[in-house]
N, C-alpha and C. Protein backbone atom coordinates (compact mmCIF):
# COMPACT_ATOMS: atom_id res chain seq x y z
N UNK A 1 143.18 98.47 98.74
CA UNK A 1 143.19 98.97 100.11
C UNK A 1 141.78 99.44 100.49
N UNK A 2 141.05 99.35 101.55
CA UNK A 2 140.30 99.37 102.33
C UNK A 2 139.94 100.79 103.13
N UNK A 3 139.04 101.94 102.20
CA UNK A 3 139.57 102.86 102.83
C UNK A 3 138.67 103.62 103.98
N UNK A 4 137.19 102.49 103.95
CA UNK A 4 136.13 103.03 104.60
C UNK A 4 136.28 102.46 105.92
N UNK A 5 135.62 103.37 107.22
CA UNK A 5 135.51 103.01 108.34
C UNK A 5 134.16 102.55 108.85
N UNK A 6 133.28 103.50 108.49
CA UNK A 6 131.94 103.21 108.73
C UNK A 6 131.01 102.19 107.53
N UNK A 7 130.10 101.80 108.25
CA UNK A 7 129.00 101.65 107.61
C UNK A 7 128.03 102.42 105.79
N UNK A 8 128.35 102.23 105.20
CA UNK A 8 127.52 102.74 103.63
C UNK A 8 126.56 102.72 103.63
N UNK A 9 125.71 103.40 103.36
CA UNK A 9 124.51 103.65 103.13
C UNK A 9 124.43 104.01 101.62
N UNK A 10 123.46 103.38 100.81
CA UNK A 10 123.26 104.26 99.19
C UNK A 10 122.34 105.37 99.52
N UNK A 11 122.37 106.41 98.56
CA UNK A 11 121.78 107.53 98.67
C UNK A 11 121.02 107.93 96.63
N UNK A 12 120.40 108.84 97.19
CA UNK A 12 119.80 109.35 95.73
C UNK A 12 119.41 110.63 96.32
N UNK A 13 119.80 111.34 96.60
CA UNK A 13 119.93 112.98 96.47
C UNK A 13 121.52 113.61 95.90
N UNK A 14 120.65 114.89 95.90
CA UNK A 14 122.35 115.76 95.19
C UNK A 14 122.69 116.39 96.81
N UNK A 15 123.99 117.00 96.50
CA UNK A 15 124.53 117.55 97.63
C UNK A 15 124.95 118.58 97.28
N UNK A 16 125.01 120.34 97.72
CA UNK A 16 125.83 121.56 97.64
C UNK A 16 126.68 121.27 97.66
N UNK A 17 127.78 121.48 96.91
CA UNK A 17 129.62 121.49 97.66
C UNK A 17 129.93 122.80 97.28
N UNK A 18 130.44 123.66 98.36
CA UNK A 18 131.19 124.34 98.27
C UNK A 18 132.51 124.74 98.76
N UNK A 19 133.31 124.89 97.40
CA UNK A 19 134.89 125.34 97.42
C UNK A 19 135.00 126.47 97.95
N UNK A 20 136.22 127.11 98.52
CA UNK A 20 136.48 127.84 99.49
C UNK A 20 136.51 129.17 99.00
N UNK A 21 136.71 129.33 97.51
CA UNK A 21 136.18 130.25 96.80
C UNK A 21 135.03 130.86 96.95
N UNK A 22 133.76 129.91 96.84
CA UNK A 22 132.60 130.15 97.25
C UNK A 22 131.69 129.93 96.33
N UNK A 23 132.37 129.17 94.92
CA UNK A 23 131.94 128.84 94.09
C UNK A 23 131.09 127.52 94.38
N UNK A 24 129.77 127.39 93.98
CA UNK A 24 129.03 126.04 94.60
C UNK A 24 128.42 125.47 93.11
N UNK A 25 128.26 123.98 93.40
CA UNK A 25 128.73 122.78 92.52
C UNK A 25 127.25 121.53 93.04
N UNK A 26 126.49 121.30 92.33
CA UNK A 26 125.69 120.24 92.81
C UNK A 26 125.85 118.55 92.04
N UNK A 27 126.01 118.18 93.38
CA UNK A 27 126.66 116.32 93.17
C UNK A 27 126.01 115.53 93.32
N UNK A 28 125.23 114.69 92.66
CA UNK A 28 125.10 113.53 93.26
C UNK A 28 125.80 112.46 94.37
N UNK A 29 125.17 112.16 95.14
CA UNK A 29 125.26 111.29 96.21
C UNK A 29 125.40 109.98 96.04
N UNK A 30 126.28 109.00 95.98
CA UNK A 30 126.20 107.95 95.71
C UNK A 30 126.07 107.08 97.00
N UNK A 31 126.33 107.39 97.71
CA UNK A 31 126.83 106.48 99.27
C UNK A 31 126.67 107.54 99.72
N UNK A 32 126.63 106.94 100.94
CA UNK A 32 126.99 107.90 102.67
C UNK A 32 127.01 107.29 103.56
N UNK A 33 127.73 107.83 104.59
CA UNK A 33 128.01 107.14 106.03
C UNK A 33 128.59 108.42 107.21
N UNK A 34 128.38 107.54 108.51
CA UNK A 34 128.52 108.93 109.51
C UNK A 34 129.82 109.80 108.87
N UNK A 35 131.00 109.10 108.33
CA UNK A 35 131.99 110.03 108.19
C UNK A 35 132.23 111.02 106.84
N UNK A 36 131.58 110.52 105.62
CA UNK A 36 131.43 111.29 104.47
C UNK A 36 130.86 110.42 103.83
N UNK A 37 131.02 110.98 102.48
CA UNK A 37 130.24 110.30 101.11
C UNK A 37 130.80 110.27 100.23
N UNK A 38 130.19 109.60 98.95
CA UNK A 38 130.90 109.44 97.72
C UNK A 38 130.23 110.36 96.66
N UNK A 39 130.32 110.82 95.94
CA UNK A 39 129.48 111.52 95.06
C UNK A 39 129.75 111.48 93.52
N UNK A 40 129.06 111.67 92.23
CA UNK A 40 129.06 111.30 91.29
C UNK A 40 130.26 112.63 90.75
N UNK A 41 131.33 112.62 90.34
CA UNK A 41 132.52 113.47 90.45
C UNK A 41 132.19 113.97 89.00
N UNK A 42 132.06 113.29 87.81
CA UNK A 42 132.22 113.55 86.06
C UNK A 42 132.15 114.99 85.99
N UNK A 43 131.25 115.62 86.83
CA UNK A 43 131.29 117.50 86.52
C UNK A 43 132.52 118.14 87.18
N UNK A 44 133.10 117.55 87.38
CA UNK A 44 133.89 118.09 89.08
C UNK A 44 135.63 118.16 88.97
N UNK A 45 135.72 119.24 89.01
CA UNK A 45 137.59 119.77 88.32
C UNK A 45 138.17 119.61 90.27
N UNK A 46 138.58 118.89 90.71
CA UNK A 46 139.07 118.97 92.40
C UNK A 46 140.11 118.22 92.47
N UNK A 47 140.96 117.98 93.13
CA UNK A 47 141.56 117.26 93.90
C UNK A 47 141.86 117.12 94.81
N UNK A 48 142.48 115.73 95.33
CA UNK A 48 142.59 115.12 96.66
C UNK A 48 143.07 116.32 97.67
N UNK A 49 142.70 116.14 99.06
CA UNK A 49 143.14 117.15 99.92
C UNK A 49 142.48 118.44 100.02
N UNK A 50 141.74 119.09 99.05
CA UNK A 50 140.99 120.25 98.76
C UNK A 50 139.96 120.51 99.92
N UNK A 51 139.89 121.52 100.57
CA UNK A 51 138.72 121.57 101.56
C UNK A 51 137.46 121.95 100.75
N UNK A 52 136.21 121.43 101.46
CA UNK A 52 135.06 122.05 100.83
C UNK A 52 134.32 121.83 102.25
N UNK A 53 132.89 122.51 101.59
CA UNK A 53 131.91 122.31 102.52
C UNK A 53 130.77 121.17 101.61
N UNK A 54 129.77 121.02 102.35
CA UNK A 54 129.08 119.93 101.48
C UNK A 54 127.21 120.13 102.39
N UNK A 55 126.95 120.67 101.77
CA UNK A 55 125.41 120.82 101.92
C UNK A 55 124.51 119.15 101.58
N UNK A 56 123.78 118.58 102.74
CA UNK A 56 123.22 117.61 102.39
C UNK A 56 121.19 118.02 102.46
N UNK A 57 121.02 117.27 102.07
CA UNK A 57 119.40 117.50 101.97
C UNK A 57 119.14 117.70 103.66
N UNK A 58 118.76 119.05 104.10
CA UNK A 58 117.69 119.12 104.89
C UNK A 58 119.12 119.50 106.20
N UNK A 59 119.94 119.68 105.99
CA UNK A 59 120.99 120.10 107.19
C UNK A 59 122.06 121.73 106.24
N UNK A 60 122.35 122.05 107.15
CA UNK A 60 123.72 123.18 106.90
C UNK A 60 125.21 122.55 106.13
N UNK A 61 125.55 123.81 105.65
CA UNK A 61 127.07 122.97 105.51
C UNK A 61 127.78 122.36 106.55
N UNK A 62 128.34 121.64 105.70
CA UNK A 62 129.12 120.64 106.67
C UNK A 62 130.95 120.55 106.37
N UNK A 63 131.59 121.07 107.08
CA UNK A 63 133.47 121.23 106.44
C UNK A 63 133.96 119.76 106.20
N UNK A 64 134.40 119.59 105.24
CA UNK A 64 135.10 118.67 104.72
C UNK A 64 136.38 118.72 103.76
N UNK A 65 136.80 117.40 103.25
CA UNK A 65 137.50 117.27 102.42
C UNK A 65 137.74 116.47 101.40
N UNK A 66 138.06 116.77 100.53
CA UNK A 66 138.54 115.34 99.47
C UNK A 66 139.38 114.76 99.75
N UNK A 67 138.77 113.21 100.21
CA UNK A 67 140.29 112.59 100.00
C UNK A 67 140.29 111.38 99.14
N UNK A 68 139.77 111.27 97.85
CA UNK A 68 140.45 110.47 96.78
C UNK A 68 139.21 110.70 95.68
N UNK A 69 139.92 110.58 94.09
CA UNK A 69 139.15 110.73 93.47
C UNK A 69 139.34 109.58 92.24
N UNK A 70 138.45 108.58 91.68
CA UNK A 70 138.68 107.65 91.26
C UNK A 70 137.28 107.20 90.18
N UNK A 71 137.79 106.81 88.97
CA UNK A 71 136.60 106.23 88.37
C UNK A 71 135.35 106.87 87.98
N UNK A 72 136.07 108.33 87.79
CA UNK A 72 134.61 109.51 87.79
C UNK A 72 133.77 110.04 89.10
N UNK A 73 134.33 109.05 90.20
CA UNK A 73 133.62 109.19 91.38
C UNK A 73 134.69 109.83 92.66
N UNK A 74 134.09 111.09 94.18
CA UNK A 74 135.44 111.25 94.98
C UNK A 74 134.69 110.81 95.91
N UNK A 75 135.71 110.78 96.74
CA UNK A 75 135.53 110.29 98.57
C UNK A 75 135.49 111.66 98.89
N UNK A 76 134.81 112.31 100.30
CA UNK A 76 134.49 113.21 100.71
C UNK A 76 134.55 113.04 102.30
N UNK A 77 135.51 113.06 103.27
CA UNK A 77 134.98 113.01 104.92
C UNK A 77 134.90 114.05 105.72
N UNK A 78 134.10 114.22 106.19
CA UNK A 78 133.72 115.22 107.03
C UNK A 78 134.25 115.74 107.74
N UNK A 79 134.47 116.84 107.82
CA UNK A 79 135.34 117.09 109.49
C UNK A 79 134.95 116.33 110.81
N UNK A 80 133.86 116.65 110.57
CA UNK A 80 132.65 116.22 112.26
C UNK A 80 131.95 115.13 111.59
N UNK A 81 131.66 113.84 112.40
CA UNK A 81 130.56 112.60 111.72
C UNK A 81 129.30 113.14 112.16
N UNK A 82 128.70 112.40 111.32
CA UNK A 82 127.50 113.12 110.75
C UNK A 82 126.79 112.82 112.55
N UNK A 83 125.50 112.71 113.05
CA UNK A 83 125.01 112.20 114.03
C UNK A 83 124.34 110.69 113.42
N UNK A 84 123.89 109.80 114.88
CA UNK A 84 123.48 108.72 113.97
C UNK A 84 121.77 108.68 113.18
N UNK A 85 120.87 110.15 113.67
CA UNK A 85 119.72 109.65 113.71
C UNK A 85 120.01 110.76 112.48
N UNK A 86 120.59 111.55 111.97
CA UNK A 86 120.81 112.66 110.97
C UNK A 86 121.20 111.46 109.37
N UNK A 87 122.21 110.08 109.44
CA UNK A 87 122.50 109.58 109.06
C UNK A 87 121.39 108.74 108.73
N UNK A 88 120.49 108.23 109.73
CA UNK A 88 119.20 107.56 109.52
C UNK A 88 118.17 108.03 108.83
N UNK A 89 118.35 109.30 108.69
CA UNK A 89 117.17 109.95 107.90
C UNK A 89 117.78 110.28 106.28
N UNK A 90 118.48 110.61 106.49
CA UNK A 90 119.49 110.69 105.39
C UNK A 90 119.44 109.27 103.77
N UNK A 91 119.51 108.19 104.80
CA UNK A 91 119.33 107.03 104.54
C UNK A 91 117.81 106.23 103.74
N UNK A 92 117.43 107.14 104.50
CA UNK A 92 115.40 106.75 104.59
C UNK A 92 115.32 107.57 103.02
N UNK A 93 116.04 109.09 102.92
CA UNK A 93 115.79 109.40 101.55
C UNK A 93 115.59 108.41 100.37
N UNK A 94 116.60 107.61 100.32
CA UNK A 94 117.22 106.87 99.28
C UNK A 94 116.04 105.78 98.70
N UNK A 95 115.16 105.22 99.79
CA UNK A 95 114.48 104.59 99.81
C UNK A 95 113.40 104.46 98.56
């Protein structure tokens, strides 16, 4: 099943996540796109549905959620999509 809407972008930065606890967790970035990202999960005790926030290079938290976790790796979508020129720069990191 097919679970992306947007566009992927690869990435190579880490990302803040923080659980609602307030406990914070740094992830690698595997992908991204306006609506969330994928991130390198192997450190990461979560599951599906869990709210977090998600700190990306060079912006504020951002509210999100898990929604699937697979292969060592989770899906992450945002509450709010990202903007497109925030996504473009984002992108340019990876480079």
């Amino acid at each position: 099943m097919e679970r992306r809407q947007n566009d992927r972008f690869a990435a190579n930065y880490s990302a803040e996540v923080r659980y609602r606890s307030g406990m914070k967790l740094q992830l690698p970035v595997l992908d991204i796109s306006l609506g969330g990202c994928m991130v390198d999960a192997r450190s990461w005790s979560i599951r599906p549905g869990e709210a977090v926030s998600v700190k990306l290079p060079g912006l504020g938290f951002q509210p999100a959620e898990v929604i699937w976790i697979e292969d060592q790796r989770a899906g992450i979508a945002f509450e709010e999509p990202l903007y497109e020129p925030t996504l473009e720069h984002l992108s340019r990191l990876a480079a």
